[in-house]
N, C-alpha and C. Protein backbone atom coordinates (compact mmCIF):
# COMPACT_ATOMS: atom_id res chain seq x y z
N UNK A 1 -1.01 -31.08 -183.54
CA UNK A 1 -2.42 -31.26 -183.23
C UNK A 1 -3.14 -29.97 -183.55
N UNK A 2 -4.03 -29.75 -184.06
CA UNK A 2 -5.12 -29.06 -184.48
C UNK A 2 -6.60 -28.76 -183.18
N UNK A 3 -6.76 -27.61 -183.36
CA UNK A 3 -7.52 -27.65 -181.55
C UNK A 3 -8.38 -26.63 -181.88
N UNK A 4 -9.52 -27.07 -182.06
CA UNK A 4 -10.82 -25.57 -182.31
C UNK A 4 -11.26 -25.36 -181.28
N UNK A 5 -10.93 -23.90 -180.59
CA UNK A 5 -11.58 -23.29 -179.38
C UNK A 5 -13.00 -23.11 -179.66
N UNK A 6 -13.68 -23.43 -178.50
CA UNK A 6 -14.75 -23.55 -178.09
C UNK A 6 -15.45 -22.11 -177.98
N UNK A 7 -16.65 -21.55 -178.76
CA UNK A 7 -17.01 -20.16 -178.90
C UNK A 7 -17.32 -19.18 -177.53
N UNK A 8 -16.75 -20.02 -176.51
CA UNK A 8 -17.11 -19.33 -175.40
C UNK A 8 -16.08 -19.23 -174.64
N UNK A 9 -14.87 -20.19 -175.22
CA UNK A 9 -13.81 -19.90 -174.43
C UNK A 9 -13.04 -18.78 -174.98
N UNK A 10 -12.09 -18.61 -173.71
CA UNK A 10 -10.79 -17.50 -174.49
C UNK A 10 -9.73 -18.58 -174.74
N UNK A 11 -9.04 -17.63 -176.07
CA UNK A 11 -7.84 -18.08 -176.20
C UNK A 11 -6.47 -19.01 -175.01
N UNK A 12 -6.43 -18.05 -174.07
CA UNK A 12 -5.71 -18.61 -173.03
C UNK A 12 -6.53 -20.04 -172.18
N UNK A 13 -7.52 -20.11 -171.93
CA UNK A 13 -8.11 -21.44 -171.64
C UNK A 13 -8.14 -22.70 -172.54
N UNK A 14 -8.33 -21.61 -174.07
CA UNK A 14 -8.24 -22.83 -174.82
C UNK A 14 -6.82 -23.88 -175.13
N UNK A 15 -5.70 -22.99 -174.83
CA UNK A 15 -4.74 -23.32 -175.30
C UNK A 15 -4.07 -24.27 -173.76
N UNK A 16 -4.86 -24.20 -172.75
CA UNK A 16 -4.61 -25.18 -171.48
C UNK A 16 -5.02 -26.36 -171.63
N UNK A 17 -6.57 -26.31 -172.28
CA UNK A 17 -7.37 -27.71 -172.52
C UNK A 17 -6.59 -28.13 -173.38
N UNK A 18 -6.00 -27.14 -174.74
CA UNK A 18 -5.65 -28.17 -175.64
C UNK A 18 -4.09 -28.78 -175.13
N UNK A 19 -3.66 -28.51 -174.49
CA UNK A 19 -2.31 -28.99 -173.98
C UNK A 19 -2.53 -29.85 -172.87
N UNK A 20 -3.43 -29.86 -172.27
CA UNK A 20 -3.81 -30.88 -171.30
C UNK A 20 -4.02 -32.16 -172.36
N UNK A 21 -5.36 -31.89 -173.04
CA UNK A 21 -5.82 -32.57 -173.63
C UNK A 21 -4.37 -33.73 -174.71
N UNK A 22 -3.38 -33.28 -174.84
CA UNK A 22 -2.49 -33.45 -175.77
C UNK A 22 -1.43 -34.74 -174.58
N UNK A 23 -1.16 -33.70 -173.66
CA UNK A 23 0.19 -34.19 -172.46
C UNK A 23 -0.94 -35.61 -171.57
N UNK A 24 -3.07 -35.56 -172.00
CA UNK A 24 -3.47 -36.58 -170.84
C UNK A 24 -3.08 -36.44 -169.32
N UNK A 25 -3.37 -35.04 -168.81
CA UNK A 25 -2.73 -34.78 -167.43
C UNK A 25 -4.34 -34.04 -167.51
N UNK A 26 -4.68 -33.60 -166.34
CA UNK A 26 -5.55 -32.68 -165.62
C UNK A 26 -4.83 -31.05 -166.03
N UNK A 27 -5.81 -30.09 -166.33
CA UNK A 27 -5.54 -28.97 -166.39
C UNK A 27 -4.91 -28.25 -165.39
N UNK A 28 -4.80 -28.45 -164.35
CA UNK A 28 -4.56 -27.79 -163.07
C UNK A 28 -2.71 -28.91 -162.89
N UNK A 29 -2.43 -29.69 -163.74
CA UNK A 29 -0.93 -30.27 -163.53
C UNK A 29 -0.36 -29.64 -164.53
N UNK A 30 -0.62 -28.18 -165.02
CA UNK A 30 0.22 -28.32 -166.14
C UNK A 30 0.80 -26.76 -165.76
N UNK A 31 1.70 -25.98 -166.20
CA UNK A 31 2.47 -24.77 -165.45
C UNK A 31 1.55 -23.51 -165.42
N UNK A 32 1.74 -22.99 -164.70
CA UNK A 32 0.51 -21.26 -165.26
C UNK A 32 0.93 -20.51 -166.20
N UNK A 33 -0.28 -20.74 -167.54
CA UNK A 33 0.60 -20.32 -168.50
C UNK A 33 0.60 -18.54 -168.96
N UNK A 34 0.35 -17.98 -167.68
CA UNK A 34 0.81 -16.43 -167.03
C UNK A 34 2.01 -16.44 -166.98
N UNK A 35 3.11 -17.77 -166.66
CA UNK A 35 4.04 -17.51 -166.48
C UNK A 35 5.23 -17.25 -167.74
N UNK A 36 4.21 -17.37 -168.71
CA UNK A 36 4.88 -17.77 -170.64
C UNK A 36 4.16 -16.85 -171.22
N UNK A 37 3.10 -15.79 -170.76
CA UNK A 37 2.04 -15.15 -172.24
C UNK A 37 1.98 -14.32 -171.07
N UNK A 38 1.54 -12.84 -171.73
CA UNK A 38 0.09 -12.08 -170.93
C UNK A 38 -1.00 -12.74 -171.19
N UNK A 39 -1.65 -13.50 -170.56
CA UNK A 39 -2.82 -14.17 -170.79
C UNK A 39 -4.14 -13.25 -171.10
N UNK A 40 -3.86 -11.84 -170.50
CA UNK A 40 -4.77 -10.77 -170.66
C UNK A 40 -4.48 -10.04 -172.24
N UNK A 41 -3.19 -9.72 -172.43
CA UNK A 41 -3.23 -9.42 -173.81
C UNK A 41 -3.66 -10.55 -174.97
N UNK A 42 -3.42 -12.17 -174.66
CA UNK A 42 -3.84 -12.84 -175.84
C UNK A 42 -5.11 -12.73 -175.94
N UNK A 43 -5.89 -13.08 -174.93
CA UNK A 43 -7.06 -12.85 -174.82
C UNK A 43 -8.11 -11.39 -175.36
N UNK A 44 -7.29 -10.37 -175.05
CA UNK A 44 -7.36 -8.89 -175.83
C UNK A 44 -7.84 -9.06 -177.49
N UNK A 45 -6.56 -9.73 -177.96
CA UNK A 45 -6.06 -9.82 -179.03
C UNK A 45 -7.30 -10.38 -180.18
N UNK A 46 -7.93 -11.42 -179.83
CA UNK A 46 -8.76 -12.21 -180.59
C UNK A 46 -10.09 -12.08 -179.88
N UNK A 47 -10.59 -11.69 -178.84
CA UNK A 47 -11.38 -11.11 -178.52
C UNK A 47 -12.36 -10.57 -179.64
N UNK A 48 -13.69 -11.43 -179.49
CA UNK A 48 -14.77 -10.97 -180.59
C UNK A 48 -15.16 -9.56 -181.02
N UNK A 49 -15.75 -8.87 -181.90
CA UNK A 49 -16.40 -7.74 -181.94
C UNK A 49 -18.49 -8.49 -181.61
N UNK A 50 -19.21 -7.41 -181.10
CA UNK A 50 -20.36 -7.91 -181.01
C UNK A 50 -20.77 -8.45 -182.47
N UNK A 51 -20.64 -8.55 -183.98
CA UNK A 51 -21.03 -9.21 -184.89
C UNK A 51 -19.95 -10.62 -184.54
N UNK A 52 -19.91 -11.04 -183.69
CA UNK A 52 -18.81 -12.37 -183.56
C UNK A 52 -17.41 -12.53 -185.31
N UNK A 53 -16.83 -11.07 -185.56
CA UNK A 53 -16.12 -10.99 -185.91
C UNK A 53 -14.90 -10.87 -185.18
N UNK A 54 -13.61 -11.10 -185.76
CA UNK A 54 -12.37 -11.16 -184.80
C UNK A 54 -12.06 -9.70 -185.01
N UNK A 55 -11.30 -8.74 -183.84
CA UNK A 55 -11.13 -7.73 -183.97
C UNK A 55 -9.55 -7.70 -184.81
N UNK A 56 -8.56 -8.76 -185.02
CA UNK A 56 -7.52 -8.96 -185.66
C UNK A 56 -7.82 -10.23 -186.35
N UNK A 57 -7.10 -10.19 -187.76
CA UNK A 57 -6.69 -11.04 -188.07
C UNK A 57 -5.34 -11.30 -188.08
N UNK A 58 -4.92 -12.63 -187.84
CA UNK A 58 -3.61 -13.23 -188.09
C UNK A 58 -3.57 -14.28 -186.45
N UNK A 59 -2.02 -14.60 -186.38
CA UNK A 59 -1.94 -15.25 -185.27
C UNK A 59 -0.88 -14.79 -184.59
N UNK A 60 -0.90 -15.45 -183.18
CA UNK A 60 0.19 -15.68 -182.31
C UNK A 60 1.01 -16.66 -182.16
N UNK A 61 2.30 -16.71 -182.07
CA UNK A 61 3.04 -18.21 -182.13
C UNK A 61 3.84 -17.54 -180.42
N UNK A 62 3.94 -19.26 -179.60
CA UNK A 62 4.84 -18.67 -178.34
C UNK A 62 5.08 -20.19 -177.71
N UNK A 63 6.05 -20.22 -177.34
CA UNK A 63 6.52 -21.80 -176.41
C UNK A 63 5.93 -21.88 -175.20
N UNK A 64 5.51 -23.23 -174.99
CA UNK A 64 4.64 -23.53 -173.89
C UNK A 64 4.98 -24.77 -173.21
N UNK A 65 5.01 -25.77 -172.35
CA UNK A 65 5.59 -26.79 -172.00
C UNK A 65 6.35 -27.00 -172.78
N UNK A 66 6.17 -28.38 -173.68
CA UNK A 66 7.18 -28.99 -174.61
C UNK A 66 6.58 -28.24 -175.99
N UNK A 67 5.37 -27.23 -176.49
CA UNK A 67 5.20 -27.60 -177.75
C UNK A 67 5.11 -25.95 -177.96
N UNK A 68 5.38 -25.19 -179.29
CA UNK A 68 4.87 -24.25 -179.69
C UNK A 68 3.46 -24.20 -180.23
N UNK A 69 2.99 -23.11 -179.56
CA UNK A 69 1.37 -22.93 -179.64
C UNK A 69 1.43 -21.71 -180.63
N UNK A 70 0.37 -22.04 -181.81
CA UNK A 70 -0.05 -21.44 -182.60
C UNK A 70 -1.52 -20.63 -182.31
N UNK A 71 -2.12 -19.57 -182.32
CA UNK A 71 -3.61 -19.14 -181.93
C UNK A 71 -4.11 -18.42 -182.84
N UNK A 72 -4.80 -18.52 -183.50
CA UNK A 72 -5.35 -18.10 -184.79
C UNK A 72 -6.75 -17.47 -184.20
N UNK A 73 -6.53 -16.16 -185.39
CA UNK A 73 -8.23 -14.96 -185.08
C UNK A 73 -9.17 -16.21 -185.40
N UNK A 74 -8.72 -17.10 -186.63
CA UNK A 74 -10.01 -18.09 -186.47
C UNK A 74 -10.65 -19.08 -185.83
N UNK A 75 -9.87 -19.33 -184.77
CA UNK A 75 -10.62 -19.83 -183.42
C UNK A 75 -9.56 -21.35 -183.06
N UNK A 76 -8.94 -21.77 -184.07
CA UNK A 76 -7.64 -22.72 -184.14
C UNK A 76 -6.45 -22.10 -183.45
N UNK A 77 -6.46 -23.80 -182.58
CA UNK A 77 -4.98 -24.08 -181.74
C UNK A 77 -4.23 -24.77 -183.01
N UNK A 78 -3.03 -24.46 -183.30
CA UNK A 78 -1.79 -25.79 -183.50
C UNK A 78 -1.09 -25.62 -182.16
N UNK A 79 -0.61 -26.99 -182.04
CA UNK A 79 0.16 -27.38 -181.40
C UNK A 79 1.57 -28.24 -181.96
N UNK A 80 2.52 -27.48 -182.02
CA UNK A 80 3.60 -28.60 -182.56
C UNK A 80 4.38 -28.59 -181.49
N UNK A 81 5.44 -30.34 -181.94
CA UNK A 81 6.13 -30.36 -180.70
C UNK A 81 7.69 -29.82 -181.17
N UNK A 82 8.65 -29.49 -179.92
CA UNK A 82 9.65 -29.25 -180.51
C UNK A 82 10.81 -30.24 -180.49
């Protein structure tokens, strides 16, 4: 699944909705995903510059419930399953 974060979210929220959104559960049934990422460093990571440029390019790949999450400087979730 393919998942464009929302320009106001962070990375780490986005990647809850989109796994909610994926599993059809409520955001709040799904594990804290603090307990799998620094949610503060991903968030760091892709974090805008004030010209709404990404301060990195490239991505993050990391296992999350059932699926590996992909997070891209360009604002894209993948989600594959394993």
């Amino acid at each position: 699944m393919r998942y464009v974060r929302e320009q106001d979210a962070s990375p780490s929220v986005a990647v809850i909705q989109a796994v909610s959104s994926c599993e059809d559960v409520h955001e709040s049934e799904l594990p804290p995903l603090h307990e799998t990422i620094d949610t503060d460093a991903l968030d760091a990571l892709f974090t805008n510059w004030p010209n709404q440029s990404p301060q990195l390019d490239g991505h993050v790949r990391f296992q999350y419930c059932e699926y590996t999450v992909h997070v891209h400087s360009d604002g894209y979730l993948i989600l594959e399953t394993e």
